[in-house]
N, C-alpha and C. Protein backbone atom coordinates (compact mmCIF):
# COMPACT_ATOMS: atom_id res chain seq x y z
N UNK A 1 84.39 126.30 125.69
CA UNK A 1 83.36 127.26 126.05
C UNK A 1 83.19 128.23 124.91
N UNK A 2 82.36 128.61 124.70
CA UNK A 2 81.93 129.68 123.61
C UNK A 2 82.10 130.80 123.89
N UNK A 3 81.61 132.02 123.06
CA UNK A 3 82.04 133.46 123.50
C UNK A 3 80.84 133.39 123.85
N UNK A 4 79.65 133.09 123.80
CA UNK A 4 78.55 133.60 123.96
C UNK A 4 78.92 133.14 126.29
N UNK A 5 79.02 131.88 126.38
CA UNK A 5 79.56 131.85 127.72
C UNK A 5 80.57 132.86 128.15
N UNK A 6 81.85 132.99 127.43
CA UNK A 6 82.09 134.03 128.43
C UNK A 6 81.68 135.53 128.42
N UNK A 7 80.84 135.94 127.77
CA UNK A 7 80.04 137.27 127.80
C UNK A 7 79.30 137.25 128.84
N UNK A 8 79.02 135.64 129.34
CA UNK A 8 78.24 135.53 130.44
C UNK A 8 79.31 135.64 131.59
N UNK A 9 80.02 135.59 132.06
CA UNK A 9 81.26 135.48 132.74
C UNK A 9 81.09 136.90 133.82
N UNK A 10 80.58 136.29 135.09
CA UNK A 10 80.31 137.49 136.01
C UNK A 10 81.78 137.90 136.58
N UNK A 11 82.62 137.51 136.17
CA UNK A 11 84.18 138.34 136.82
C UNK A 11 85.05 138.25 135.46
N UNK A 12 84.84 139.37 134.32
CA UNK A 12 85.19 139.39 133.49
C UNK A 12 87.10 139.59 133.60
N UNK A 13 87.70 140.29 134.39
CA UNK A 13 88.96 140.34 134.79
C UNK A 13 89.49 139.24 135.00
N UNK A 14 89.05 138.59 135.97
CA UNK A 14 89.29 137.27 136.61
C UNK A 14 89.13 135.95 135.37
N UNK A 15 89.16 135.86 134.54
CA UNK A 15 88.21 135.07 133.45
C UNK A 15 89.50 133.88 133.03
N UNK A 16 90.74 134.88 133.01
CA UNK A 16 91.50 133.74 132.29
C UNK A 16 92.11 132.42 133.68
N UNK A 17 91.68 133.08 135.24
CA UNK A 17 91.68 132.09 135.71
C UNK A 17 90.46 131.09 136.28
N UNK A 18 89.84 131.29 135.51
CA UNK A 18 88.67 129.96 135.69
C UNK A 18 88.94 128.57 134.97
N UNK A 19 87.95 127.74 135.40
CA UNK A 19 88.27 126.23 135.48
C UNK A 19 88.33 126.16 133.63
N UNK A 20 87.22 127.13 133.46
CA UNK A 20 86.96 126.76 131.81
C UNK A 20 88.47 126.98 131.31
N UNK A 21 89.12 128.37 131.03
CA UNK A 21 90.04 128.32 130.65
C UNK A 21 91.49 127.34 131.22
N UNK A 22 91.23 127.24 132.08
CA UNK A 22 92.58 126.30 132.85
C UNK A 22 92.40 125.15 131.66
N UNK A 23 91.58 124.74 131.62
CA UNK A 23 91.17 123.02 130.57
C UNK A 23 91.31 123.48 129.39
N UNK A 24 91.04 124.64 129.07
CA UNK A 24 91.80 124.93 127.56
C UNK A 24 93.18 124.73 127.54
N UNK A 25 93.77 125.66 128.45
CA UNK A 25 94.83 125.88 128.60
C UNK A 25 95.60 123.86 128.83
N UNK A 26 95.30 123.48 128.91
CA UNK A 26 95.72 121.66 129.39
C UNK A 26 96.27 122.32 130.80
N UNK A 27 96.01 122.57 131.60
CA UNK A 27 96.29 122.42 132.66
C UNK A 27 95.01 122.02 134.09
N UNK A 28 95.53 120.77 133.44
CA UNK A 28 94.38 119.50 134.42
C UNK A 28 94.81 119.49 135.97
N UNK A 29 96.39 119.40 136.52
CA UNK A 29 96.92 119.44 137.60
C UNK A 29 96.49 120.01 138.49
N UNK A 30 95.99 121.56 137.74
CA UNK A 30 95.53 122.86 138.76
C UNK A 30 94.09 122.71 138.19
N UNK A 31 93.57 122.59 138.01
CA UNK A 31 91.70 122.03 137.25
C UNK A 31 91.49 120.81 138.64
N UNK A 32 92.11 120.11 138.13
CA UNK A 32 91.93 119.21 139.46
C UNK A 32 92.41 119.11 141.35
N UNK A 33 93.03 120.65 141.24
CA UNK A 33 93.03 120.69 142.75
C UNK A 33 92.34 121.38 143.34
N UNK A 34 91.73 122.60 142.09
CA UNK A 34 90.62 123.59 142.44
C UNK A 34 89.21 122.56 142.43
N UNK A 35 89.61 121.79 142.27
CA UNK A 35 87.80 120.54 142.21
C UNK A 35 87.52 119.60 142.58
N UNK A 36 88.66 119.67 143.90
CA UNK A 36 88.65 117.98 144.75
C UNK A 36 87.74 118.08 145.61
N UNK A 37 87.21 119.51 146.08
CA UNK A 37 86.13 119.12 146.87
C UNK A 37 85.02 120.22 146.66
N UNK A 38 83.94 120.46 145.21
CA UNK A 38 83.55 121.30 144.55
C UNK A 38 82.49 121.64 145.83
N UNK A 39 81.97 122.52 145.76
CA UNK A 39 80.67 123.00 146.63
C UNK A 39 79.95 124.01 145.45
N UNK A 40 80.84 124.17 144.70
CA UNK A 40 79.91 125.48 143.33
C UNK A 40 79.67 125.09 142.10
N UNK A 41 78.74 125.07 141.18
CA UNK A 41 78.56 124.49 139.75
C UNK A 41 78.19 126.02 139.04
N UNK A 42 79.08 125.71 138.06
CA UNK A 42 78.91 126.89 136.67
C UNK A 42 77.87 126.95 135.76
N UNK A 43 76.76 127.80 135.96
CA UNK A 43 75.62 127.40 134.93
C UNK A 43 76.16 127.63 133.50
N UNK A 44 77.12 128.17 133.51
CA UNK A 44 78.02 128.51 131.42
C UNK A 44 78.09 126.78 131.22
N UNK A 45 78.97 126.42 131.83
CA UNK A 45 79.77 125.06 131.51
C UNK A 45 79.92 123.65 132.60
N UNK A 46 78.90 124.05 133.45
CA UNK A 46 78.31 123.21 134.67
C UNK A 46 79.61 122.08 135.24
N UNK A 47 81.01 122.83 135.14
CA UNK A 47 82.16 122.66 136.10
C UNK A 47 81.55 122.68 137.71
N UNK A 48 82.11 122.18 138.68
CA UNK A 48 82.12 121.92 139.56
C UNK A 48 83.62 122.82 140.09
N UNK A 49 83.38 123.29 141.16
CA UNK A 49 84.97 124.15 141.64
C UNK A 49 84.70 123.97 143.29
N UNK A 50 85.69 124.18 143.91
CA UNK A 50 85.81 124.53 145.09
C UNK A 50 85.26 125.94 145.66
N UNK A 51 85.77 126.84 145.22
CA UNK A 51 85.69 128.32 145.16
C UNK A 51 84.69 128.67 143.91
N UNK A 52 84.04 129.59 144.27
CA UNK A 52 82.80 130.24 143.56
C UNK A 52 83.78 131.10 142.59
N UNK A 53 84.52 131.68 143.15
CA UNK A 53 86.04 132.60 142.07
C UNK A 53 86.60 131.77 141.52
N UNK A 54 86.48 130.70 140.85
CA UNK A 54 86.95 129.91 139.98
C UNK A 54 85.95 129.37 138.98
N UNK A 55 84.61 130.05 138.79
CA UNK A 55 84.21 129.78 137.55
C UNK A 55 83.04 131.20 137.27
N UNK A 56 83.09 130.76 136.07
CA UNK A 56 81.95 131.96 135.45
C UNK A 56 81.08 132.60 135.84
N UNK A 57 80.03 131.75 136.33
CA UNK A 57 78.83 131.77 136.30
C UNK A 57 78.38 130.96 137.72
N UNK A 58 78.88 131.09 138.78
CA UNK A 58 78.45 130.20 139.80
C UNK A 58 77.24 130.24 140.61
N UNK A 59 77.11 128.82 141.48
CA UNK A 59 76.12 129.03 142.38
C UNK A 59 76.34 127.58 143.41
N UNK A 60 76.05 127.90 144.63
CA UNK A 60 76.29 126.98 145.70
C UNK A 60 75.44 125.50 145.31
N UNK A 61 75.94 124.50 145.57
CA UNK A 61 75.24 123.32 146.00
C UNK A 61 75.45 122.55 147.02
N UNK A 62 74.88 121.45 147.48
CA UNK A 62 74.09 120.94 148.63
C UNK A 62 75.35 119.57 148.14
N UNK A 63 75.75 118.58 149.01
CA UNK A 63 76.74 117.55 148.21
C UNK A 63 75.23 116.64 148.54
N UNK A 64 75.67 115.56 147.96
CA UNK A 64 74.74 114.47 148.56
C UNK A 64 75.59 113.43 149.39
């Protein structure tokens, strides 16, 4: 993710636990339990999460 994304980052506190940084960080284990059943997509880095508090920039979606 770029800085210009996380400037976008609506929970600037909260930042180092989002999906983006978790995948920097290599930690896929916890990336992948926060995203087994996403309902939110990140317009920064269009992650998929469970919880809307787990990424940047969120917004609800519809599953198909």
């Amino acid at each position: 993710m770029s800085d210009t994304a996380k400037s976008d980052c609506r929970n600037q506190a909260g930042h180092q636990l989002h999906l983006c940084q978790l995948k920097k960080k290599g930690l896929l284990k916890e990336v992948s339990a926060r995203s087994n059943a996403p309902g939110y997509i990140c317009h920064n880095c269009n992650a998929e999460a469970n919880d809307a508090e787990d990424l940047c920039n969120p917004s609800p979606f519809m599953k198909r």
